[in-house]
Protein backbone atom coordinates (compact mmCIF):
# COMPACT_ATOMS: atom_id res chain seq x y z
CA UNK A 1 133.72 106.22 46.35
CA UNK A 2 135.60 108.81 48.65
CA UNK A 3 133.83 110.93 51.10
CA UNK A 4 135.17 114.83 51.88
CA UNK A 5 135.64 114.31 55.73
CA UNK A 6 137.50 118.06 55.78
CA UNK A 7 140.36 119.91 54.96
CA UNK A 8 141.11 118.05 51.97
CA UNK A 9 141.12 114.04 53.86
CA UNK A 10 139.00 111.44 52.41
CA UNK A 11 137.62 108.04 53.36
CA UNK A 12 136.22 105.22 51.14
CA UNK A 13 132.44 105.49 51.78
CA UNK A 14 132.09 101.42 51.37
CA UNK A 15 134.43 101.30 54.66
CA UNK A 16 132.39 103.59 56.79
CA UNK A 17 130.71 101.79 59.67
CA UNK A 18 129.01 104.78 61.53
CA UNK A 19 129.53 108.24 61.82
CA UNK A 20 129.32 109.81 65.43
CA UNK A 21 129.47 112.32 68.09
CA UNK A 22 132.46 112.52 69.98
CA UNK A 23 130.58 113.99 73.20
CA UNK A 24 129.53 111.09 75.10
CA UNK A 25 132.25 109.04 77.60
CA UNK A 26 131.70 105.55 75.87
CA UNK A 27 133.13 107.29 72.62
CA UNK A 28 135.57 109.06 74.47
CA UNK A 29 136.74 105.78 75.70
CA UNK A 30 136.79 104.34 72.22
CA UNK A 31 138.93 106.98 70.87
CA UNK A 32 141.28 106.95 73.23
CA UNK A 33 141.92 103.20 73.07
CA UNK A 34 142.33 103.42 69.56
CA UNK A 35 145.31 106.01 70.29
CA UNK A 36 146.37 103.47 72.68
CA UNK A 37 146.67 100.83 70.11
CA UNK A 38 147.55 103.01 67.17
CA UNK A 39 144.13 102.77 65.43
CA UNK A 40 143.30 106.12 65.28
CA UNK A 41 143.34 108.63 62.34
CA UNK A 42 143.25 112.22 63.49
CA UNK A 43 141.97 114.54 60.39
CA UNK A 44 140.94 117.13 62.55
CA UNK A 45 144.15 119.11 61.54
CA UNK A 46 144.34 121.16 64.99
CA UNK A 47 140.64 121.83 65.50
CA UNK A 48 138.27 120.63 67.50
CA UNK A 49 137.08 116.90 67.23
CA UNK A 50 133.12 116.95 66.00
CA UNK A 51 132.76 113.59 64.64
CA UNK A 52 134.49 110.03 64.93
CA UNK A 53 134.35 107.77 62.25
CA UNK A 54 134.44 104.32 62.73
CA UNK A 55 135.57 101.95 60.17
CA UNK A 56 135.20 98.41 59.20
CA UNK A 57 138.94 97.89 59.53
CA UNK A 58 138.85 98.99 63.34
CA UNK A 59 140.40 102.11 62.63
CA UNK A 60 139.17 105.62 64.28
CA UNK A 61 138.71 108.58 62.40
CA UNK A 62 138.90 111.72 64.04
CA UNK A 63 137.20 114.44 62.15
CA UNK A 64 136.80 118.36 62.57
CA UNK A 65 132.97 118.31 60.19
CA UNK A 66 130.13 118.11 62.19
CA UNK A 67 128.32 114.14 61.50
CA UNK A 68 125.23 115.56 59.82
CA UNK A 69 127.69 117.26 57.62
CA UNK A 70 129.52 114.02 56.73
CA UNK A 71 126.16 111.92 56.44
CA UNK A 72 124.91 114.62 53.98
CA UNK A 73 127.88 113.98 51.83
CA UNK A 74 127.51 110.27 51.73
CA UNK A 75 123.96 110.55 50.98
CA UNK A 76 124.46 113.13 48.37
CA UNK A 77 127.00 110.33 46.57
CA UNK A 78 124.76 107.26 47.31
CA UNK A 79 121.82 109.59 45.25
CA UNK A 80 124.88 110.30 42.72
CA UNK A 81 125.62 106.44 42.47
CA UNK A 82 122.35 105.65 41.89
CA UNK A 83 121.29 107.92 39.26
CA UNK A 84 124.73 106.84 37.72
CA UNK A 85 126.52 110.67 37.69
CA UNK A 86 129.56 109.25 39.24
């Protein structure tokens, strides 16, 4: 199942390891390593970064949606799954 992550990007929900803030400087440290090492995915097309997304493949993704906004959306298709809609 995809997940809307903004601006038209999408990322396979199954994949999605956690879904955070980009404010504190451990994070900050993450993402820039993974620029370091090519591992990051910026989908914040210009704006400002509000959520990283870290996947089980080690990549970053950089995101402009806020993280409640992104963990709504792969609630609302988890619910979707379940009751068998999708």
């Amino acid at each position: 199942m995809l997940i809307n992550i903004g601006f038209g990007s999408m990322v396979s929900s199954g994949r999605i390891i956690s879904i955070v803030s980009p404010e504190s400087a451990p994070l900050k440290r993450i993402v820039q390593e993974a620029k370091d090492e090519k591992r990051a995915i910026d989908a914040t097309f210009g704006r400002r970064t509000r959520s990283v997304i870290m996947m089980d493949s080690g990549h970053v993704i950089l995101s402009a949606v806020q993280p409640e906004t992104i963990a709504s959306r792969l609630n609302n298709n988890q619910i979707d799954l379940e009751k068998g809609e999708c």
